[in-house]
Protein backbone atom coordinates (compact mmCIF):
# COMPACT_ATOMS: atom_id res chain seq x y z
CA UNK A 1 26.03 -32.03 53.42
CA UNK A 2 25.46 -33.00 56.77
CA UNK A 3 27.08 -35.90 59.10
CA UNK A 4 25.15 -38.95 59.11
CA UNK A 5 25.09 -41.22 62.13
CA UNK A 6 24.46 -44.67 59.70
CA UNK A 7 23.14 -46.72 62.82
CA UNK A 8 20.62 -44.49 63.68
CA UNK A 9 19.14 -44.23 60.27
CA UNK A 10 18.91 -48.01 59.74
CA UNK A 11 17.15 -47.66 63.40
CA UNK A 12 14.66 -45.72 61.87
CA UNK A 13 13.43 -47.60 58.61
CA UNK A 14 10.00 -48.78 59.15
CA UNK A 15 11.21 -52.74 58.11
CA UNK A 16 13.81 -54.50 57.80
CA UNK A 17 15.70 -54.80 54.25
CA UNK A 18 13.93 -51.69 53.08
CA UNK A 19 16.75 -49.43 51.98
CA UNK A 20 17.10 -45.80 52.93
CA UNK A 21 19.05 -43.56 49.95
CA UNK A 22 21.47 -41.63 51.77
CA UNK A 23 23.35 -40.12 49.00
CA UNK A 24 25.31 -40.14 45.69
CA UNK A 25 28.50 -39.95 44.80
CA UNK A 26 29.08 -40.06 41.21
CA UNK A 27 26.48 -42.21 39.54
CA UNK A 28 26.84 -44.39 42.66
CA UNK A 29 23.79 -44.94 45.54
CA UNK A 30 24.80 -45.25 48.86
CA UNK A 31 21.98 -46.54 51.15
CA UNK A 32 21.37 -48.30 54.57
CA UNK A 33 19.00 -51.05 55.20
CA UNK A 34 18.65 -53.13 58.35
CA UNK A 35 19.11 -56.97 57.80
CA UNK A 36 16.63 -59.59 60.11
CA UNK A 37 17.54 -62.93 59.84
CA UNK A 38 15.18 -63.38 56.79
CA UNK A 39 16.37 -64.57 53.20
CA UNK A 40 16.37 -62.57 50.13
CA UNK A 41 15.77 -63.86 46.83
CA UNK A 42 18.62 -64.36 44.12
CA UNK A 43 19.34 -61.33 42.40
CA UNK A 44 22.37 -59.73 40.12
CA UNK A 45 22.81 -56.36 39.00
CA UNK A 46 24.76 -55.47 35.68
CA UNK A 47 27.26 -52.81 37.74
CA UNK A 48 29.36 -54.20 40.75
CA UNK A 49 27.86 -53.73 44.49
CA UNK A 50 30.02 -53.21 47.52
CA UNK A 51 28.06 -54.40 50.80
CA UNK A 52 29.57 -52.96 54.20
CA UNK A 53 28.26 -54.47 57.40
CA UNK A 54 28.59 -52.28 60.21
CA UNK A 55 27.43 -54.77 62.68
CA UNK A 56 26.22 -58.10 62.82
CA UNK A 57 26.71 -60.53 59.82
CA UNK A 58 26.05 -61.19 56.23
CA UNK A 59 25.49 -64.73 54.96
CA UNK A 60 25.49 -64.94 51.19
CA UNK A 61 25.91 -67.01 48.22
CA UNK A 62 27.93 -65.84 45.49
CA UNK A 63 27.98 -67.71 42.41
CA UNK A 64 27.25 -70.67 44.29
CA UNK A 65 29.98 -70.07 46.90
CA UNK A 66 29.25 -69.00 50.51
CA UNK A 67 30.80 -65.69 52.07
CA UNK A 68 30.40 -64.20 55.36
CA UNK A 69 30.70 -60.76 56.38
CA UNK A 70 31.62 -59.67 59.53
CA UNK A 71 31.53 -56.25 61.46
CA UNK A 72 33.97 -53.93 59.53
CA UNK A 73 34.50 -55.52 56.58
CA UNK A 74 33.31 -55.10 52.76
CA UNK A 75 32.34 -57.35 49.96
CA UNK A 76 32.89 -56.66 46.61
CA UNK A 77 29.75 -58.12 44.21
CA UNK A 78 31.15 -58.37 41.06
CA UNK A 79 28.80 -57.15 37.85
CA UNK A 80 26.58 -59.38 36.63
CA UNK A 81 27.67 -62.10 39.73
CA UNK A 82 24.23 -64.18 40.86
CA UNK A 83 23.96 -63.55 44.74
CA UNK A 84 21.17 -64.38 47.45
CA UNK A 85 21.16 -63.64 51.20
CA UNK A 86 20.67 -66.52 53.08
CA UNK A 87 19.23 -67.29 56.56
CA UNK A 88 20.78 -65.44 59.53
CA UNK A 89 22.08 -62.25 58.21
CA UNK A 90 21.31 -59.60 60.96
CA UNK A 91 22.83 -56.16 61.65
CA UNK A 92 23.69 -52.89 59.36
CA UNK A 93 24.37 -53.16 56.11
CA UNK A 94 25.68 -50.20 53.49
CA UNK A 95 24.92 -50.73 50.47
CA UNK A 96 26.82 -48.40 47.37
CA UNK A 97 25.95 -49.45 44.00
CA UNK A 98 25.17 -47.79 40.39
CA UNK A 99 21.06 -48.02 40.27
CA UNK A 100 19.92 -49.75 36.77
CA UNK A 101 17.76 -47.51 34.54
């Protein structure tokens, strides 16, 4: 396994929120996307998701309560836990969750 730089591979997706797979470890994905200010759609997932900005910010809705994540910091989705992305979110994001079959 090699060293990735995880800025300069969310540099290089073609468009924004468009995830690149980096790795696994254990049944876990870890991927990088770049965020744009856009929205995303409500979603849940039936494992948890940790999101890691690296820079910029995360705006999202969590069961109907609003979080922000800043530069550094982590956010633990919890399984089965209704979240959207709203308007503003820009930066790098890490994403490391257990894909559904």
């Amino acid at each position: 396994m090699s060293v990735v730089n995880l800025l300069e591979s969310a540099k290089g997706l073609p468009e924004a929120w468009s995830s690149h797979r980096l790795g696994e470890v254990g049944t876990a994905c870890v991927k990088v996307l770049r965020m744009d200010g856009l929205p995303v759609v409500e979603e849940s997932h039936g494992s948890a998701e940790a999101l890691l900005v690296l820079d910029g910010r995360l705006e999202l809705t969590v069961a109907g309560t609003a979080v922000s994540v800043g530069p550094g910091e982590l956010f633990l989705v919890p399984a089965g836990a209704a979240h959207t992305v709203r308007p503003g979110s820009r930066g790098t994001l890490v994403i490391v969750e257990v894909p559904e079959d």
